[in-house]
Protein backbone atom coordinates (compact mmCIF):
# COMPACT_ATOMS: atom_id res chain seq x y z
CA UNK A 1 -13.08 0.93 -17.13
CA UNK A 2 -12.16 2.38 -20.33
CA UNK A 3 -13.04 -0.06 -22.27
CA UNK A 4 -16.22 -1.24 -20.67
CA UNK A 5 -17.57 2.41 -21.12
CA UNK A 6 -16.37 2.92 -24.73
CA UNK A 7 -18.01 -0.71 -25.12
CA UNK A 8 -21.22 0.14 -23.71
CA UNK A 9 -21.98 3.54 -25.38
CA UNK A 10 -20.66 2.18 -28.83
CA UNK A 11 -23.11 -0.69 -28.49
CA UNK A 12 -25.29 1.71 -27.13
CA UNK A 13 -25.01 4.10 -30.44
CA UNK A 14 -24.78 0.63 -32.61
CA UNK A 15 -28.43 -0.31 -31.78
CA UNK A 16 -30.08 3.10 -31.31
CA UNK A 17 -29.00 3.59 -35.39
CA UNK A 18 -29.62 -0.04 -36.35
CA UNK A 19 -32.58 -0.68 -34.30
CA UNK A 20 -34.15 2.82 -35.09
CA UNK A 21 -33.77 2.41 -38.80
CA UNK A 22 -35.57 -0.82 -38.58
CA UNK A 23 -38.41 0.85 -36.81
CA UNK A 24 -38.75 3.80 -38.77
CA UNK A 25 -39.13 1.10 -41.81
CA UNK A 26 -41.24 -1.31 -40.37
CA UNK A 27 -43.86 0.58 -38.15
CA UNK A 28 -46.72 2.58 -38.91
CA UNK A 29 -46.58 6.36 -39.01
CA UNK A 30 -43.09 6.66 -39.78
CA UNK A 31 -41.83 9.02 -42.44
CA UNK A 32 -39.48 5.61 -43.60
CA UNK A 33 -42.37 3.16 -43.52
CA UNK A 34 -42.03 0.69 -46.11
CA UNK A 35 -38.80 2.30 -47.37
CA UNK A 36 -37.61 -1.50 -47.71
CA UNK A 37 -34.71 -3.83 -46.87
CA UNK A 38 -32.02 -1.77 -48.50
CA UNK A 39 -32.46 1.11 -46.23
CA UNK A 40 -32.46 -1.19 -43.41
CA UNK A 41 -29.23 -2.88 -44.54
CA UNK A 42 -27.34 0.86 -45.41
CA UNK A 43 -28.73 2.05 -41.74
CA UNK A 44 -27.06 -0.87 -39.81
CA UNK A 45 -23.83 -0.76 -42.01
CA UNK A 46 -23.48 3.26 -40.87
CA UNK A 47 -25.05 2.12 -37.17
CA UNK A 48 -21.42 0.10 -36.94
CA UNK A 49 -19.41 2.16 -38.67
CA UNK A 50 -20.04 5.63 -36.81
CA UNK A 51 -19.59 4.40 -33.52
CA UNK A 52 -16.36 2.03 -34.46
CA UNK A 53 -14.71 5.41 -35.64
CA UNK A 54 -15.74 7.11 -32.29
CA UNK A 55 -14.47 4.49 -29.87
CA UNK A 56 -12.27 2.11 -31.95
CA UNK A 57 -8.86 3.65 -30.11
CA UNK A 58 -10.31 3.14 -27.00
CA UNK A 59 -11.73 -0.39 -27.30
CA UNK A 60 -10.43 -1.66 -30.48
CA UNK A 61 -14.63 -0.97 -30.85
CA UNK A 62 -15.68 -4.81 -30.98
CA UNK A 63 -19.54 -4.18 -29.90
CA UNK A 64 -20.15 -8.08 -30.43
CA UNK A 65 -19.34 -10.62 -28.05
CA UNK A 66 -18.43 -13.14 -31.08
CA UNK A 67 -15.88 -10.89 -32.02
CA UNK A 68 -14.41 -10.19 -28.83
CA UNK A 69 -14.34 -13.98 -28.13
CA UNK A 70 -12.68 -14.64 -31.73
CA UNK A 71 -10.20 -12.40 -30.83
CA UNK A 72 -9.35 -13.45 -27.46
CA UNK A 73 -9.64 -17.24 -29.05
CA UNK A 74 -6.33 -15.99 -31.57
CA UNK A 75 -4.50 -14.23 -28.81
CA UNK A 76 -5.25 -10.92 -29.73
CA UNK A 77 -7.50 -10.08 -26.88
CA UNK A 78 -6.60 -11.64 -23.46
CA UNK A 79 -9.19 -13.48 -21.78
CA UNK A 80 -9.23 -11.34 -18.30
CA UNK A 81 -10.49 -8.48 -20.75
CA UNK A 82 -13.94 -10.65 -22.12
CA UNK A 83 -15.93 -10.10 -19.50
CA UNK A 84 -15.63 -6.37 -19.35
CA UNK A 85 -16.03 -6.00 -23.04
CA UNK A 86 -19.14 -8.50 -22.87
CA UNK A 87 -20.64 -6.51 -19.84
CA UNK A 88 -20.50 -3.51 -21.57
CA UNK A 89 -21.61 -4.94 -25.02
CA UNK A 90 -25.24 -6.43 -23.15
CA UNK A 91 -25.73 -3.76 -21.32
CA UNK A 92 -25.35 -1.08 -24.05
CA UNK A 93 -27.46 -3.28 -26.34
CA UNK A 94 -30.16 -3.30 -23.70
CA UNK A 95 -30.04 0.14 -23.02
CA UNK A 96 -29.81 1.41 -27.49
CA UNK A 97 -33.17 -0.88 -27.41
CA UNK A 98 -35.01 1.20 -24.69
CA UNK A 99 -34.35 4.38 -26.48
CA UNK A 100 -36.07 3.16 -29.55
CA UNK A 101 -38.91 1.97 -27.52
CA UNK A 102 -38.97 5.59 -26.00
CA UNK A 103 -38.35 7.60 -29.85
CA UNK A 104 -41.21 5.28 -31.59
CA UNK A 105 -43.44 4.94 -28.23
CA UNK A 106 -46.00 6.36 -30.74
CA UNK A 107 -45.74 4.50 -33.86
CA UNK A 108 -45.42 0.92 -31.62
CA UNK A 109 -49.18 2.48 -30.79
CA UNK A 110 -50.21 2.84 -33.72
CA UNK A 111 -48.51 -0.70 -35.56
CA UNK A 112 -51.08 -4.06 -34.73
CA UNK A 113 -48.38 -6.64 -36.33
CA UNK A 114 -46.50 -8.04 -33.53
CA UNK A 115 -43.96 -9.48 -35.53
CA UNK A 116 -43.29 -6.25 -36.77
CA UNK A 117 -42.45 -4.84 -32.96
CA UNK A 118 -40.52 -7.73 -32.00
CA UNK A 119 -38.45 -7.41 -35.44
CA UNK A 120 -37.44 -4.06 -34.46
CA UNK A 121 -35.33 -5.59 -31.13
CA UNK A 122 -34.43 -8.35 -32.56
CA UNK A 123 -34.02 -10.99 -35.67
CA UNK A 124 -36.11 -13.93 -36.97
CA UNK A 125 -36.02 -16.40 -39.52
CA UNK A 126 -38.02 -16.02 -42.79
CA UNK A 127 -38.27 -19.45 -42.85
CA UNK A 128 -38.13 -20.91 -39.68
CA UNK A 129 -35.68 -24.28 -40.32
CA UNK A 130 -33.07 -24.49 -37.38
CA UNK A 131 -30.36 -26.08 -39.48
CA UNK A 132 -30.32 -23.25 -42.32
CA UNK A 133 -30.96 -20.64 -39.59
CA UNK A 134 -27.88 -21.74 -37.70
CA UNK A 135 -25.92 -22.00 -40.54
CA UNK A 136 -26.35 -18.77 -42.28
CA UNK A 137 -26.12 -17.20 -38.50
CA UNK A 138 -22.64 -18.84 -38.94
CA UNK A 139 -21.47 -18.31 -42.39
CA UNK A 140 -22.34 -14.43 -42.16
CA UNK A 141 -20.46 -13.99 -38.78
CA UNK A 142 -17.67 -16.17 -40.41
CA UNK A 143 -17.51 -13.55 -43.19
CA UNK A 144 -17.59 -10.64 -40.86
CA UNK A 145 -14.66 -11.81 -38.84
CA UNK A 146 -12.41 -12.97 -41.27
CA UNK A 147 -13.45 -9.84 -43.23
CA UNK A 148 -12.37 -7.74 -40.48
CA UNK A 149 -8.73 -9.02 -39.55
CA UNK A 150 -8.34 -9.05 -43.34
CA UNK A 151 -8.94 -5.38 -43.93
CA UNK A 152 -7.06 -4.52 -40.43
CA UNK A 153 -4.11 -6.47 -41.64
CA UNK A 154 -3.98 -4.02 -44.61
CA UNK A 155 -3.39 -1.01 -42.17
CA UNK A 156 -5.87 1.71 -43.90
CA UNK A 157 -5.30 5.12 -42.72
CA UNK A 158 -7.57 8.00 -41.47
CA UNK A 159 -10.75 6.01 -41.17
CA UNK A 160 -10.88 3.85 -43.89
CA UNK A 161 -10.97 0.72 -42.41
CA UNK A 162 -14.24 1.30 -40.39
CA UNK A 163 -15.39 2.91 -43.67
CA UNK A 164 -14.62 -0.30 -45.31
CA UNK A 165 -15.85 -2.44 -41.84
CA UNK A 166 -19.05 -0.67 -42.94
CA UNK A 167 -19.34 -1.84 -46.54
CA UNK A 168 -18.69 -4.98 -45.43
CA UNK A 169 -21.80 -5.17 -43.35
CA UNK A 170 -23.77 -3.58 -46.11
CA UNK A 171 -22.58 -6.78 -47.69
CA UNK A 172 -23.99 -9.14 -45.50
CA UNK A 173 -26.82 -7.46 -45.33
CA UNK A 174 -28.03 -7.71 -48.73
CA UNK A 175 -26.59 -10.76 -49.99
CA UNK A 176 -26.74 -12.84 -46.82
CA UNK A 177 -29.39 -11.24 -44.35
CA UNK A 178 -32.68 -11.89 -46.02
CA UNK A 179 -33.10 -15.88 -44.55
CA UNK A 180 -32.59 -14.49 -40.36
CA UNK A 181 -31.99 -10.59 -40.22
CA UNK A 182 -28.42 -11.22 -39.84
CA UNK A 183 -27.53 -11.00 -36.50
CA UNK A 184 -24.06 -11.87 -36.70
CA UNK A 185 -24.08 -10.51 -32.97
CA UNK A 186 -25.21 -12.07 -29.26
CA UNK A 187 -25.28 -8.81 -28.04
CA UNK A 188 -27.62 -7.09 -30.40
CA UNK A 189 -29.76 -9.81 -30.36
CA UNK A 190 -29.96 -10.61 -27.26
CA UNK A 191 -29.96 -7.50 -25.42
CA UNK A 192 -32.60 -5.76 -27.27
CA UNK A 193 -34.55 -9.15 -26.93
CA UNK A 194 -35.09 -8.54 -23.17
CA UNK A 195 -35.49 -5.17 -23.44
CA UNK A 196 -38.55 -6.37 -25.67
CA UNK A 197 -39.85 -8.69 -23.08
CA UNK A 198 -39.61 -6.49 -19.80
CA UNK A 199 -40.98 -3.25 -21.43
CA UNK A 200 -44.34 -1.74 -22.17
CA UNK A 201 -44.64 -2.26 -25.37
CA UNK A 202 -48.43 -1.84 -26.37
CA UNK A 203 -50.00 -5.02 -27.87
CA UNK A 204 -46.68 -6.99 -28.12
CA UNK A 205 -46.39 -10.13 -28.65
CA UNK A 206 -44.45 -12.97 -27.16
CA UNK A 207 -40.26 -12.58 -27.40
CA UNK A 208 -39.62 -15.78 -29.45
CA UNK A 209 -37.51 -17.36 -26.94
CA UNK A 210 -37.60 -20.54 -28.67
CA UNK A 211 -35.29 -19.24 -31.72
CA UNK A 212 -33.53 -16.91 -29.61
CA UNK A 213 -30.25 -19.29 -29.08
CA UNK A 214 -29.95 -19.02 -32.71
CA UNK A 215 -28.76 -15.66 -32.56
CA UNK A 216 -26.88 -16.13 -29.88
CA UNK A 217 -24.74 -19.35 -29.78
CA UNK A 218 -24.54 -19.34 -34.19
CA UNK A 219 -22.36 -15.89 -34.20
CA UNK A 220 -20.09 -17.36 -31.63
CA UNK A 221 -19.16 -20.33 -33.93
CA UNK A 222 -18.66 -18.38 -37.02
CA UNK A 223 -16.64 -15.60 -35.62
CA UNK A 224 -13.94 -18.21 -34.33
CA UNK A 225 -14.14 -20.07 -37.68
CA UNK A 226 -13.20 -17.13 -38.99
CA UNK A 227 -10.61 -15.71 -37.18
CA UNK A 228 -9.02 -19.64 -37.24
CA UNK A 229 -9.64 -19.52 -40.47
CA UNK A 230 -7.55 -16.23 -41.34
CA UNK A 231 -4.93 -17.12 -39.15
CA UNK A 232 -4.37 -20.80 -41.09
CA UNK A 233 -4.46 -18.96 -44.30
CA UNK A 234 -2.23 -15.89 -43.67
């Protein structure tokens, strides 16, 4: 239960900060409206990097189901062990999600664009073109993966590897996140996602469902290219 737990409130943590910086940017009557994609990208690289310190000798602190299945893919995580880290993972993304909706209750009042409130929960493509979507959904998880085993091979002390975890999600974020938000993650996708279609969200919109797998089922693919990938080359 110890790592379900650690799972779920580091997910948890992981979209409150990463979901609430995107909603103090992109709705109305925010003191970060319009602040802009860099302060997005800097919010979510601290939203995983706080909580992987906090929980990462409890759980290894995967918070993303493409990770944990990478990992249990290379024999590093054994497959009994997925389904508690992927309960935990959902459910803490669902649960980070509500308490944004509760924290900006009044500023989702006071936004009209729809896209905007969905884009808090959850990602979308700029340009909506399945093939690129799906491939940069890949190619940015691949990065993250690989990225990670590298930099835990190199056995950083007192922190620095999650400090480092976190630059390298600043990374993706600005170089690779402007085509489909960079998800890189089912879980805080996903999760959020439904929390944006079952709550009472004033004057939402629909949930996207139809580019939802995107997010999803892309991640999966490029975190085990990457951890295949970084076990063929080292």
């Amino acid at each position: 239960m110890t790592i379900f737990f650690a799972e779920l409130v580091g997910t948890l943590l992981l979209i409150l900060l990463g979901d609430g910086v995107v909603a103090n940017v992109v709705l109305k009557n925010s003191k970060g409206h319009a602040s802009g994609w860099i302060v997005i990208s800097m919010g979510w690289a601290f939203a995983v990097a706080i909580p992987a310190l906090i929980f990462g000798s409890y759980s290894g602190a995967h918070f993303n189901p493409a990770l944990t299945i990478a990992l249990a893919v290379i024999g590093k995580v054994a497959w009994s062990k997925v389904p508690i880290y992927l309960a935990g993972q959902f459910i803490g993304a669902f649960l980070g999600a509500v308490l944004v909706f509760v924290l900006y209750y009044d500023q989702f009042k006071s936004s009209e664009n729809k896209a905007d409130k969905l884009g808090v929960f959850c990602t979308g493509p700029a340009v909506r073109n399945s093939l690129i979507n799906f491939l940069c959904e890949v190619i940015g998880t691949c990065v993250l993966v690989f990225g990670i085993l590298g930099m835990g091979a190199q056995n950083l002390k007192n922190g620095m590897g999650v400090l480092f975890v976190g630059f390298l999600i600043l990374a993706i974020g600005l170089s690779l996140g402007g085509p489909t938000g960079y998800a890189i993650n089912p879980a805080r996708d996903l999760g959020p996602r439904i929390a944006h279609a079952v709550l009472p969200i004033p004057n939402k919109g629909d949930s996207d469902w139809s580019y939802a797998w995107i997010p999803v089922i892309a991640p999966i693919v490029g975190a085990i290219m990457g951890a295949v990938f970084y076990i063929i080359l080292f």
